[in-house]
Protein backbone atom coordinates (compact mmCIF):
# COMPACT_ATOMS: atom_id res chain seq x y z
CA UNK A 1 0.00 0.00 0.00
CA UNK A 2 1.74 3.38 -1.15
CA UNK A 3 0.75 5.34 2.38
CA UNK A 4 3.15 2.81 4.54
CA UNK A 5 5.88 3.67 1.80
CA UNK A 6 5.36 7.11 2.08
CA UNK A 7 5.03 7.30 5.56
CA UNK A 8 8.18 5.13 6.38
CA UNK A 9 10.40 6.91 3.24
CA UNK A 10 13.49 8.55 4.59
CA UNK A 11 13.77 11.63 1.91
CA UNK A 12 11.83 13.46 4.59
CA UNK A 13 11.89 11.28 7.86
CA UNK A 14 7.91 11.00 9.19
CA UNK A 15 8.34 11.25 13.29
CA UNK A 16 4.80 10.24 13.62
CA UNK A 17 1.39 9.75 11.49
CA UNK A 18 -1.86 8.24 11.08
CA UNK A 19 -3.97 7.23 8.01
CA UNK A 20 -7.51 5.96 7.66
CA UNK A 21 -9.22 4.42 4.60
CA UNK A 22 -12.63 5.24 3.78
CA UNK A 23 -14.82 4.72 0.85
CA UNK A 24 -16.92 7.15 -1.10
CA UNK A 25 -20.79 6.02 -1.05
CA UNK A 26 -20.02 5.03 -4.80
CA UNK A 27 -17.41 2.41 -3.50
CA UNK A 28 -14.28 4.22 -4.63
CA UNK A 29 -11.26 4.16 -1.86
CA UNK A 30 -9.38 7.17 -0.11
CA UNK A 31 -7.12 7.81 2.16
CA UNK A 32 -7.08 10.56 5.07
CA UNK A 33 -3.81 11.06 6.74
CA UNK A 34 -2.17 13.42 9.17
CA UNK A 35 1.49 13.04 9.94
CA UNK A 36 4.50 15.37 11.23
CA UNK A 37 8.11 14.94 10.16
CA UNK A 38 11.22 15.15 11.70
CA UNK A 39 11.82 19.02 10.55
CA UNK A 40 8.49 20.26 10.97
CA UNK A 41 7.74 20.79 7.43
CA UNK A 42 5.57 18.68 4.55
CA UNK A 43 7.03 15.35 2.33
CA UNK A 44 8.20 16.83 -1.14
CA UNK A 45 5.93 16.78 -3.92
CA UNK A 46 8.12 14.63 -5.45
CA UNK A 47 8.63 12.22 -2.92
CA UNK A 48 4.86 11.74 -3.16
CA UNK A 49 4.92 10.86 -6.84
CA UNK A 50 7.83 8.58 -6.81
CA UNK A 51 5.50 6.20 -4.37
CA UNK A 52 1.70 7.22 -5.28
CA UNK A 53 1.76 6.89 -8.58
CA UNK A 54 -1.92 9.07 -8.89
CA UNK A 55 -0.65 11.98 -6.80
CA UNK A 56 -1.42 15.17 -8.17
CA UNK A 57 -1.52 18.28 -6.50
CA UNK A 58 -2.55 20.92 -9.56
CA UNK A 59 -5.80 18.41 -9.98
CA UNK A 60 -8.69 19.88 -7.71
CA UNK A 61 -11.59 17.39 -6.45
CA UNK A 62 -13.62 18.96 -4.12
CA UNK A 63 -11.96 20.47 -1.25
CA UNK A 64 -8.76 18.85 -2.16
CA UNK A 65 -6.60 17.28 -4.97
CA UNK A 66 -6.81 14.16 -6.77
CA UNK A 67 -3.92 12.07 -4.76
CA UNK A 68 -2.80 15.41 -3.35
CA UNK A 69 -2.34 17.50 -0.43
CA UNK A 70 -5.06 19.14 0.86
CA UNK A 71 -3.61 22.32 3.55
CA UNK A 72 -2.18 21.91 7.14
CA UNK A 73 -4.85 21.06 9.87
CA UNK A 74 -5.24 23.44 12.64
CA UNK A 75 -6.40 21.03 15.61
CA UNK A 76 -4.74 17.46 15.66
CA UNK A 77 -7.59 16.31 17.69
CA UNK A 78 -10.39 17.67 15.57
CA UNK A 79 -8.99 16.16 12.39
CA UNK A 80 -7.96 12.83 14.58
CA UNK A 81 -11.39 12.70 15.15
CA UNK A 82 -12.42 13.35 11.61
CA UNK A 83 -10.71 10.74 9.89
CA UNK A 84 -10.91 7.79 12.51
CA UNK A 85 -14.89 8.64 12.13
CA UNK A 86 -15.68 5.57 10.15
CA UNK A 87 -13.16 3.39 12.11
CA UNK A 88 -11.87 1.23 8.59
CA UNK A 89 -8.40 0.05 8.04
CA UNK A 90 -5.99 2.11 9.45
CA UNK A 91 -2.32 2.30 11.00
CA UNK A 92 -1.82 5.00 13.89
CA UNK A 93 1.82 5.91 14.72
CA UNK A 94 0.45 9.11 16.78
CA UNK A 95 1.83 9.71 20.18
């Protein structure tokens, strides 16, 4: 699954994370993440298309990006809440 390779990739070392997979009501998978890395800052672009192969950031799809990153979340424990809400396959790495 391409969101354990990105999350364990050491271009930009992840110090902690969590994902959750959903699915739309149509069937179709996605992922919601959070994660924070070693320097504070986001995984490249680039890093992210090396490993997830649909990643693309200038594609818009409703509040986000196809693949892409969305914006920085203000409350960990808000959007914790928010993507854990349908309790599916996950992996939590958030201390």
């Amino acid at each position: 699954m391409a969101i354990r390779k990105i999350m364990r990739q050491k271009t930009c070392p992840v110090k902690k994370y969590a994902w959750y997979l959903e699915h739309t009501q149509n069937g179709l998978p996605h992922i919601h993440f959070i994660y924070e890395t070693a320097t504070g800052g986001r995984i490249h672009k680039r890093v992210f298309q090396r490993i997830w192969k649909i990643w693309d950031e200038s594609q818009a799809v409703g509040a986000g990006h196809r693949g892409g990153y969305h914006r920085e979340c203000h409350s960990d424990e808000e959007y914790m809440k928010y993507i854990s809400k349908d309790k599916g396959r996950c992996e939590v790495q958030w201390s």
